[in-house]
Protein backbone atom coordinates (compact mmCIF):
# COMPACT_ATOMS: atom_id res chain seq x y z
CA UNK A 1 24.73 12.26 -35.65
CA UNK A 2 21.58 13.28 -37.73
CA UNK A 3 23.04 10.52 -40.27
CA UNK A 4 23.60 7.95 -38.36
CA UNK A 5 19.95 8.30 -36.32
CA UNK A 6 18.15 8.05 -39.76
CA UNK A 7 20.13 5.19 -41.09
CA UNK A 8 19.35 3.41 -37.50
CA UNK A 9 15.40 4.25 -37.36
CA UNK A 10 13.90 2.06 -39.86
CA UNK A 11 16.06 -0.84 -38.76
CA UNK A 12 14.30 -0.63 -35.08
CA UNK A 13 11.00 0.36 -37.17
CA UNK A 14 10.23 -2.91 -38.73
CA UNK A 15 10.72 -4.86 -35.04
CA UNK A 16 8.00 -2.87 -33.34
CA UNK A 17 5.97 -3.46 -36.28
CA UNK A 18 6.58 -7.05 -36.33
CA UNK A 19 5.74 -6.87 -32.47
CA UNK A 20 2.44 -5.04 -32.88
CA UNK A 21 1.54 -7.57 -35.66
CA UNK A 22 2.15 -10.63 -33.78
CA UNK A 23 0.18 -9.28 -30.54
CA UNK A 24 -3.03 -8.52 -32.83
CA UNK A 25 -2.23 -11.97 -34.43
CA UNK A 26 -2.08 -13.46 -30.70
CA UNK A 27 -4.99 -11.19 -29.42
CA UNK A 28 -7.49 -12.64 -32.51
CA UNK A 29 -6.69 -16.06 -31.91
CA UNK A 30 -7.40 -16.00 -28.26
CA UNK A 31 -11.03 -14.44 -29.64
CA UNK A 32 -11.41 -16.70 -32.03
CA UNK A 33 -10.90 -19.63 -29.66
CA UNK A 34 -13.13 -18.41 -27.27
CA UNK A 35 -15.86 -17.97 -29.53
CA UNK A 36 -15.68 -21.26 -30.15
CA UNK A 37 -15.49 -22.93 -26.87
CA UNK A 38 -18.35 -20.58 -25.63
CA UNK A 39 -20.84 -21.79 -28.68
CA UNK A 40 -19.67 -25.43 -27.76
CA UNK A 41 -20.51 -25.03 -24.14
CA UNK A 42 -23.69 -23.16 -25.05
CA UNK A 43 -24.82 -25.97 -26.99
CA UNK A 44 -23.75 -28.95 -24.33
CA UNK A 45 -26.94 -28.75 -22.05
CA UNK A 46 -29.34 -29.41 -25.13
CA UNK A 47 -26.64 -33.18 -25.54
CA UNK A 48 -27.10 -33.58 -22.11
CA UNK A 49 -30.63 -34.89 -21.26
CA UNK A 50 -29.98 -36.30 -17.89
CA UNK A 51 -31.35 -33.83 -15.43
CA UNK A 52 -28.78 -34.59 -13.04
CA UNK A 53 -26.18 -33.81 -15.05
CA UNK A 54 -27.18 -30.42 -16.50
CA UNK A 55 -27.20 -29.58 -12.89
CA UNK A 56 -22.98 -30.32 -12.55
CA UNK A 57 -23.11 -28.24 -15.59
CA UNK A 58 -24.73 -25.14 -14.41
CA UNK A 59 -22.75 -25.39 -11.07
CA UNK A 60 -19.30 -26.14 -13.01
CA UNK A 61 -20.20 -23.05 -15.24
CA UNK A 62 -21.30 -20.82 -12.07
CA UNK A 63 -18.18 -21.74 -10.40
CA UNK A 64 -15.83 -21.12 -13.33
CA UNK A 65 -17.27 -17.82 -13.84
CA UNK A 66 -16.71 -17.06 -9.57
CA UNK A 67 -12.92 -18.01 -9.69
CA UNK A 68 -12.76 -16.53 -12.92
CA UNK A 69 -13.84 -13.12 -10.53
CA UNK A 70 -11.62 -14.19 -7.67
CA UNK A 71 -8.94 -14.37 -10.34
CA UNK A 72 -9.22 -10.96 -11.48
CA UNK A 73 -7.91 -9.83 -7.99
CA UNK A 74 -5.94 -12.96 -6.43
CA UNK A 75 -4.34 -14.17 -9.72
CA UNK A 76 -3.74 -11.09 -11.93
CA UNK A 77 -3.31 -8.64 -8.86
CA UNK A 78 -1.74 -10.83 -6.58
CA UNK A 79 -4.32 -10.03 -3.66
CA UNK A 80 -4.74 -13.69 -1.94
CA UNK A 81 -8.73 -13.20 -0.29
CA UNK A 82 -9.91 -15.71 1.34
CA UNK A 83 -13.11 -13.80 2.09
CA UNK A 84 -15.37 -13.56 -1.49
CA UNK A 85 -18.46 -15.87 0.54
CA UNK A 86 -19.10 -12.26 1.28
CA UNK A 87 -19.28 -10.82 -1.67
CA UNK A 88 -21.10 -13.71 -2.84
CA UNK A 89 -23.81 -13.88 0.29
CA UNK A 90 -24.38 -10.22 -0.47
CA UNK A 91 -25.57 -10.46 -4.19
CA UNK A 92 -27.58 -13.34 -2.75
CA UNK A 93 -29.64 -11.65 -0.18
CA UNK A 94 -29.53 -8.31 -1.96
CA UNK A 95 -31.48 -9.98 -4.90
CA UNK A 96 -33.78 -12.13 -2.88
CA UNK A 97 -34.88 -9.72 -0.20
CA UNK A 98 -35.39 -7.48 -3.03
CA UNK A 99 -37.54 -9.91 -5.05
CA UNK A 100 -39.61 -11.57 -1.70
CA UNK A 101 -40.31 -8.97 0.18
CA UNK A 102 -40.63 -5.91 -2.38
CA UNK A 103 -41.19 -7.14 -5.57
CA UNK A 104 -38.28 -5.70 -7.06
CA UNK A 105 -37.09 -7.60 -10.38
CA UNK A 106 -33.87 -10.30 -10.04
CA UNK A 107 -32.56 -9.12 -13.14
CA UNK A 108 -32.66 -5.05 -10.90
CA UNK A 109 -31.64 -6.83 -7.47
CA UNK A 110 -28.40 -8.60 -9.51
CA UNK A 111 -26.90 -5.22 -10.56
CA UNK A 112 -27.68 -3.66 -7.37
CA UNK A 113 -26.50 -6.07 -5.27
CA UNK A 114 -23.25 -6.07 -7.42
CA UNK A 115 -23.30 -2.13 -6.63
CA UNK A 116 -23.37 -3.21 -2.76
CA UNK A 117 -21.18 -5.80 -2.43
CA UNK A 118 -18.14 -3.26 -4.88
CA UNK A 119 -18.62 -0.67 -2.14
CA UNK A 120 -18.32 -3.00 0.36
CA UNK A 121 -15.16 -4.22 -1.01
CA UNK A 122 -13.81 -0.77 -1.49
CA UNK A 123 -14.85 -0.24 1.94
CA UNK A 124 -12.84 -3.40 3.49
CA UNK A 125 -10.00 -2.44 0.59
CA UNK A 126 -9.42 0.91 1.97
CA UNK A 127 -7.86 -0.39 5.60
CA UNK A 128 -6.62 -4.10 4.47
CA UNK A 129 -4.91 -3.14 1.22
CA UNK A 130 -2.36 -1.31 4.08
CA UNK A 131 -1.35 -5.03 5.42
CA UNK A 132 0.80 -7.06 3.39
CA UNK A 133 1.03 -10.61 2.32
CA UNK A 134 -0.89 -13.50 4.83
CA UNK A 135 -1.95 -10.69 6.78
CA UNK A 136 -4.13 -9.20 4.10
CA UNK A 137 -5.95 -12.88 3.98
CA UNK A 138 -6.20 -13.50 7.34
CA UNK A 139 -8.08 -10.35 7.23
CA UNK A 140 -10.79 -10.88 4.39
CA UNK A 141 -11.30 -14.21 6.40
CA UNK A 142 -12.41 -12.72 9.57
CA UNK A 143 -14.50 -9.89 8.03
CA UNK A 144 -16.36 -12.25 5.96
CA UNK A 145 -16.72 -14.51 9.51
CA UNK A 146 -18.09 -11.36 11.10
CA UNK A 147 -20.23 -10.61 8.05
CA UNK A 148 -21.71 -14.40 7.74
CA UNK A 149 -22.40 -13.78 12.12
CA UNK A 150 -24.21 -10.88 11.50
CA UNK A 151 -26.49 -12.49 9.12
CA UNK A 152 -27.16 -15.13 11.30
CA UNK A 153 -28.64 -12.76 13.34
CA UNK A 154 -30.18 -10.31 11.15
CA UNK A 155 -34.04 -10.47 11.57
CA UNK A 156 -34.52 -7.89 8.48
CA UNK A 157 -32.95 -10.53 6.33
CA UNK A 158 -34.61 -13.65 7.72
CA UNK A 159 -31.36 -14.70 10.11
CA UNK A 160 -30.66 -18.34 9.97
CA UNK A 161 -33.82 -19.21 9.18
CA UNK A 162 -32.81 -17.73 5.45
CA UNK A 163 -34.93 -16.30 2.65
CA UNK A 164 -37.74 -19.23 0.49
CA UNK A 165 -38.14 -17.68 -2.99
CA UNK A 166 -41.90 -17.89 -3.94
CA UNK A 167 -43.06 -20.83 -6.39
CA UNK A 168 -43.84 -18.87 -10.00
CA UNK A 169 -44.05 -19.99 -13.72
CA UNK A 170 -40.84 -20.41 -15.32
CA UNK A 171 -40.01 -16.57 -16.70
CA UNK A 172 -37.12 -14.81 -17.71
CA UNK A 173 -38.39 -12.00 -15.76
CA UNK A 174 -38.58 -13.63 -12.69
CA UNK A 175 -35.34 -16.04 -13.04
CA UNK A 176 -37.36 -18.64 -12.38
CA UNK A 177 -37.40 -22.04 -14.54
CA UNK A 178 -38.45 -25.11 -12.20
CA UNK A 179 -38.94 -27.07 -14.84
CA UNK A 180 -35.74 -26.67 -16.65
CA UNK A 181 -32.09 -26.15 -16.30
CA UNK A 182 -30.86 -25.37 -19.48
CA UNK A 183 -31.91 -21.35 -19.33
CA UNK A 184 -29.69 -21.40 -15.69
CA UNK A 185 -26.93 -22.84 -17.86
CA UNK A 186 -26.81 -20.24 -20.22
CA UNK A 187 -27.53 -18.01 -17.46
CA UNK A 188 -24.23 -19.09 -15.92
CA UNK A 189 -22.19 -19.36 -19.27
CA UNK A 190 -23.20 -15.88 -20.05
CA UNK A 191 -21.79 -14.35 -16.77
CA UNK A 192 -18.09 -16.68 -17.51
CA UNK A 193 -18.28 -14.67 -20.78
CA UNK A 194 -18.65 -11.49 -19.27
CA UNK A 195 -16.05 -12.18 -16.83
CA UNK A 196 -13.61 -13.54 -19.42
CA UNK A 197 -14.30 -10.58 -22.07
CA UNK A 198 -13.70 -7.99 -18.61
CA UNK A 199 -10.43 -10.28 -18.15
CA UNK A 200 -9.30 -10.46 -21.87
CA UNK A 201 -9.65 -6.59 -22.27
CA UNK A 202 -8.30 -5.77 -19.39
CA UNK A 203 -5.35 -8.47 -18.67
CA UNK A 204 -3.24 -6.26 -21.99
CA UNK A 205 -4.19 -2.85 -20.82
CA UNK A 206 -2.55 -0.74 -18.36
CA UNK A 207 -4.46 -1.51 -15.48
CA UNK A 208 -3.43 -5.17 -16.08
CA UNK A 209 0.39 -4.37 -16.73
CA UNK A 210 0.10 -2.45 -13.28
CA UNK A 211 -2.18 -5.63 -11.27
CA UNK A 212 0.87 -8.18 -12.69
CA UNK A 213 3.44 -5.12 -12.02
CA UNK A 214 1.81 -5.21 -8.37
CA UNK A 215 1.64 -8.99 -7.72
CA UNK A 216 5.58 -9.46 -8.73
CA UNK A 217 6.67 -6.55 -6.68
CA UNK A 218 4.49 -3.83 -5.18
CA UNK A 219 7.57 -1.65 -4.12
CA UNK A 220 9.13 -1.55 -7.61
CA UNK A 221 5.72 -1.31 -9.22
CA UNK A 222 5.26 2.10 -7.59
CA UNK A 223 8.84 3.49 -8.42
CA UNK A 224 7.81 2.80 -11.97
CA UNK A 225 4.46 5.06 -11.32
CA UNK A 226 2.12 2.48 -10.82
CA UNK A 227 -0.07 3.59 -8.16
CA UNK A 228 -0.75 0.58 -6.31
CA UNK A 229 -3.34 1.48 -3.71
CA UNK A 230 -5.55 2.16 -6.89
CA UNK A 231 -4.73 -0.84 -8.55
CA UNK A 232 -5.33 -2.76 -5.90
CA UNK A 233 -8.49 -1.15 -4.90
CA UNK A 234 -9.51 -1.44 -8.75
CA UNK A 235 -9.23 -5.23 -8.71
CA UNK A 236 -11.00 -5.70 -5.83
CA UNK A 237 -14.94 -3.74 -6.55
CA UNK A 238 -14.46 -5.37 -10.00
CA UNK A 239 -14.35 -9.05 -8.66
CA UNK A 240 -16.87 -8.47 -6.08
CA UNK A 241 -19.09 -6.83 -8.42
CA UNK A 242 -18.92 -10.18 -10.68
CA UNK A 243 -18.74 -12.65 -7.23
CA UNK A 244 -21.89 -10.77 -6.41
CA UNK A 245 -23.83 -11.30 -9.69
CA UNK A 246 -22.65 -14.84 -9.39
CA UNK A 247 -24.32 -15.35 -5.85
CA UNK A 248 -27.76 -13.29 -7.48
CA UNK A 249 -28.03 -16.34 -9.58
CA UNK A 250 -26.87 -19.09 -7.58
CA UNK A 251 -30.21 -17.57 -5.12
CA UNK A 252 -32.51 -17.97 -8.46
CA UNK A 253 -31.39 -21.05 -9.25
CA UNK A 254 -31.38 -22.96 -5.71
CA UNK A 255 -35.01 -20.89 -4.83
CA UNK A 256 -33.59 -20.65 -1.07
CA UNK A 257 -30.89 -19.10 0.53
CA UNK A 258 -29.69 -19.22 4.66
CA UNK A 259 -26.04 -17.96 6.04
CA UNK A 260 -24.76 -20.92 6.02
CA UNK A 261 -25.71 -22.04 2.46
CA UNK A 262 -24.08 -18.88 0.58
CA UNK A 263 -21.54 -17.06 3.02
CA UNK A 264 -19.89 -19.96 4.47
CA UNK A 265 -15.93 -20.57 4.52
CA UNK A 266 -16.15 -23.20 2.02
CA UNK A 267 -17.34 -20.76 -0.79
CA UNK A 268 -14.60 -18.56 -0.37
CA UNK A 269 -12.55 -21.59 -0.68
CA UNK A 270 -14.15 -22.98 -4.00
CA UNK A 271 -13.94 -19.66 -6.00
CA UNK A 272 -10.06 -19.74 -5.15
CA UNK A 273 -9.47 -24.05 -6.01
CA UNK A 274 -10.15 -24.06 -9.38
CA UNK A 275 -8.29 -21.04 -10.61
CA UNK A 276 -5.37 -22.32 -8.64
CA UNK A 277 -5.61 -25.88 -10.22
CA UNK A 278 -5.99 -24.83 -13.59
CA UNK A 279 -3.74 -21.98 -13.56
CA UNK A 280 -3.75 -18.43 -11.76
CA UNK A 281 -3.68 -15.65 -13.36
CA UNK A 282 -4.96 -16.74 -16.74
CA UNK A 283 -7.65 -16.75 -19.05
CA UNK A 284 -8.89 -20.38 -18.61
CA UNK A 285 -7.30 -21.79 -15.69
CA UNK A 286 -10.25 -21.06 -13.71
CA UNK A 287 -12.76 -23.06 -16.67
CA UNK A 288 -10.22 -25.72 -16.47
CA UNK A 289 -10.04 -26.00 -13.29
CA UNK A 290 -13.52 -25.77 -12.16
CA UNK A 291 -14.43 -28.60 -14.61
CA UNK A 292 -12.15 -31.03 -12.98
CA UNK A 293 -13.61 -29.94 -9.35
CA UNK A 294 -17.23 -29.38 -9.46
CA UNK A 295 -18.41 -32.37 -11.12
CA UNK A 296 -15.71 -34.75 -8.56
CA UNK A 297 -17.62 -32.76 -5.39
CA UNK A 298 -20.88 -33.56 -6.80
CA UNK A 299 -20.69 -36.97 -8.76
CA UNK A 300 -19.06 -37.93 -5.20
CA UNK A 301 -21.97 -36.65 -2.68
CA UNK A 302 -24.34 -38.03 -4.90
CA UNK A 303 -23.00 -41.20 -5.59
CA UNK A 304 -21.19 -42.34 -2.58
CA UNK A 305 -24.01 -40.65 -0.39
CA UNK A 306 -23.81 -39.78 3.29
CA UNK A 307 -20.49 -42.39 3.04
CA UNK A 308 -19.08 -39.73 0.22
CA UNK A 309 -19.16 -36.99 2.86
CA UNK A 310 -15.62 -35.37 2.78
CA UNK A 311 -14.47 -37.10 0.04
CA UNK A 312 -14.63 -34.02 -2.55
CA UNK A 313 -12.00 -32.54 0.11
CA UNK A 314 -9.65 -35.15 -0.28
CA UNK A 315 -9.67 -34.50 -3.97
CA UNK A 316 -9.16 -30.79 -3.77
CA UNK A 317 -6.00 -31.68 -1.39
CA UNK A 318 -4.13 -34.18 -3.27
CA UNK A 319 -5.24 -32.41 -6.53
CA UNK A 320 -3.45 -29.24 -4.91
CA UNK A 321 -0.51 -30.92 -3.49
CA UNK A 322 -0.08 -32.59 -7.19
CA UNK A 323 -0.43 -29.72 -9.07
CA UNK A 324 1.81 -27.45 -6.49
CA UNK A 325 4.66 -30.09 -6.84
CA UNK A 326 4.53 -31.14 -10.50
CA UNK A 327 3.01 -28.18 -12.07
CA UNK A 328 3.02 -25.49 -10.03
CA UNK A 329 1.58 -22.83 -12.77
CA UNK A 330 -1.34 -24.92 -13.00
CA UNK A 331 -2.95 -27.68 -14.95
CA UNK A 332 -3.37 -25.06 -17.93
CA UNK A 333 0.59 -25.00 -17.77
CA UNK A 334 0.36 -28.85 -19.27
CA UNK A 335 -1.28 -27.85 -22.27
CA UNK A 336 1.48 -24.51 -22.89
CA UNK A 337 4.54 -26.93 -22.52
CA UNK A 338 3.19 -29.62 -25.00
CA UNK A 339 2.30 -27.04 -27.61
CA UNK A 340 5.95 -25.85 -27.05
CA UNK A 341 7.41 -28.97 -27.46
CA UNK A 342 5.56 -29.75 -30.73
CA UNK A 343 7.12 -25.98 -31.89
CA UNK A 344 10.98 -26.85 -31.26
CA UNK A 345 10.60 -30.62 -32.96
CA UNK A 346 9.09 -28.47 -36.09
């Protein structure tokens, strides 16, 4: 017996190593590409002089960075919410009735508003993570409802009147660049980074073995010891924290905020689209995906005009139907299957 287990150990030896190596191998490259594609997109608003455009930019970069958050819980943990305008209205009015009507600095309201809006979600986690499947999104739809209703009647927040950030000189301090877009851009690029590096690191850890362990099958996750309350509850106060910071900025960069403008339906809606287009679950399907949504919405109310109106949701539905029917892991899926291909003809 002794024999025969030390004549069999370094033949299983060299497989894990092998293993390890390629992982690292795989692991480096993904960093290395992303280092790349980040410079490239931090250096696109300075080639794009049109003012017009380096607004689809920042928004296409804002929303890739909030489904790139709703990801974190409805593509890596399986948890389908249909209720982030929340978390998203709640970093917006945190940060600008912190900055109008005390003083208190954006970049201060941002992190405490992201504070806020992760308790909150723990808070709504602790009763709705009990409900399974549609029931769970129906849910996070009608507390967000509720939450965008009591707004609209708040006083202490400005109710539907909304919140008019004062007119200052273009500061980092402040968050504040009339003038110029290209700061916003980078603003918005650097919170996709942070929410791709929190993805990256934590996709190949445990907690993101347990969220994909949870999303295949909760009830076999937890007979392997994956405790999926926690896991659950985990994935959700991390993607409201970043939906949160997103919706700080968004305030900054738009200079006015009501209800309707940050916690309606339709935002819930656009952090989910793009990561479902370009591939759920991943670490640029929401990038992709928002890139080939954002600038159709806006290219199509600003260039069709009042006769564009509805046309972006036309796009999003046949986009959807195509991609659920011919690609149904997403547009990023494309891309994976070529690069296979080219492999087996090697």
């Amino acid at each position: 017996m002794t024999g025969t287990s030390l004549i069999a150990a370094p033949a299983i030896s060299p497989s894990l190593d092998e293993a390890d190596r390629r992982f690292a191998v795989k692991r480096r490259r993904s960093l290395y590409v992303g280092a790349l594609v980040f410079a490239g997109l931090a250096a696109l608003p300075y080639a794009i002089r049109d003012v017009y455009l380096q607004n689809v930019l920042v928004l296409t970069l804002l929303y890739a960075a909030l489904s790139q958050s709703w990801n974190i819980l409805g593509g890596y943990c399986g948890q389908i919410s249909l209720g982030h305008a929340l978390y998203f209205g709640i970093g917006a009015y945190a940060t600008s009735i912190l900055f109008v009507n005390y003083g208190v600095s954006p970049w201060l309201g941002l992190g405490l508003g992201a504070v806020l809006a992760a308790s909150v979600a723990l808070a709504i986690g602790w009763p709705c993570f009990r409900l399974g499947g549609h029931y769970f999104s129906i849910a996070t739809i009608v507390i967000a409802e509720a939450g965008l209703l009591l707004v609209q009647n708040w006083d202490f927040v400005g109710g539907a009147m909304g919140v008019q950030w004062p007119f200052n000189p273009d500061s980092w301090a402040t968050l504040q660049f009339a003038r110029d877009k290209i700061p916003y851009a980078h603003l918005a690029l650097g919170l996709f980074v942070a929410t791709w590096l929190v993805t990256f690191v934590v996709a190949e850890s445990r907690w993101g073995y347990g969220w994909r362990a949870v999303k295949d099958d909760p009830a076999a996750a937890q007979s392997l010891g994956v405790e999926v309350f926690r896991s659950k509850m985990a994935a959700a106060a991390i993607s409201a924290f970043f939906t949160a910071v997103g919706g700080g900025l968004y305030a900054s960069y738009v200079s006015y905020i009501d209800p309707e403008s940050v916690m309606s339906f339709r935002f819930s809606l656009l952090f989910a689209l793009p990561a479902v287009l370009g591939g759920v679950g991943t670490l640029w399907g929401a990038l992709v995906g928002a890139a080939i949504l954002i600038p159709i919405t806006e290219i199509s109310r600003s260039y069709l005009g009042g006769t564009g109106n509805g046309i972006d949701l036309i796009f999003y539905g046949g986009l959807v139907m195509v991609v659920a029917i011919a690609r149904p892991e997403g547009v990023l899926s494309l891309f994976k299957r070529t690069r296979a291909a080219r492999n087996e003809e090697v």
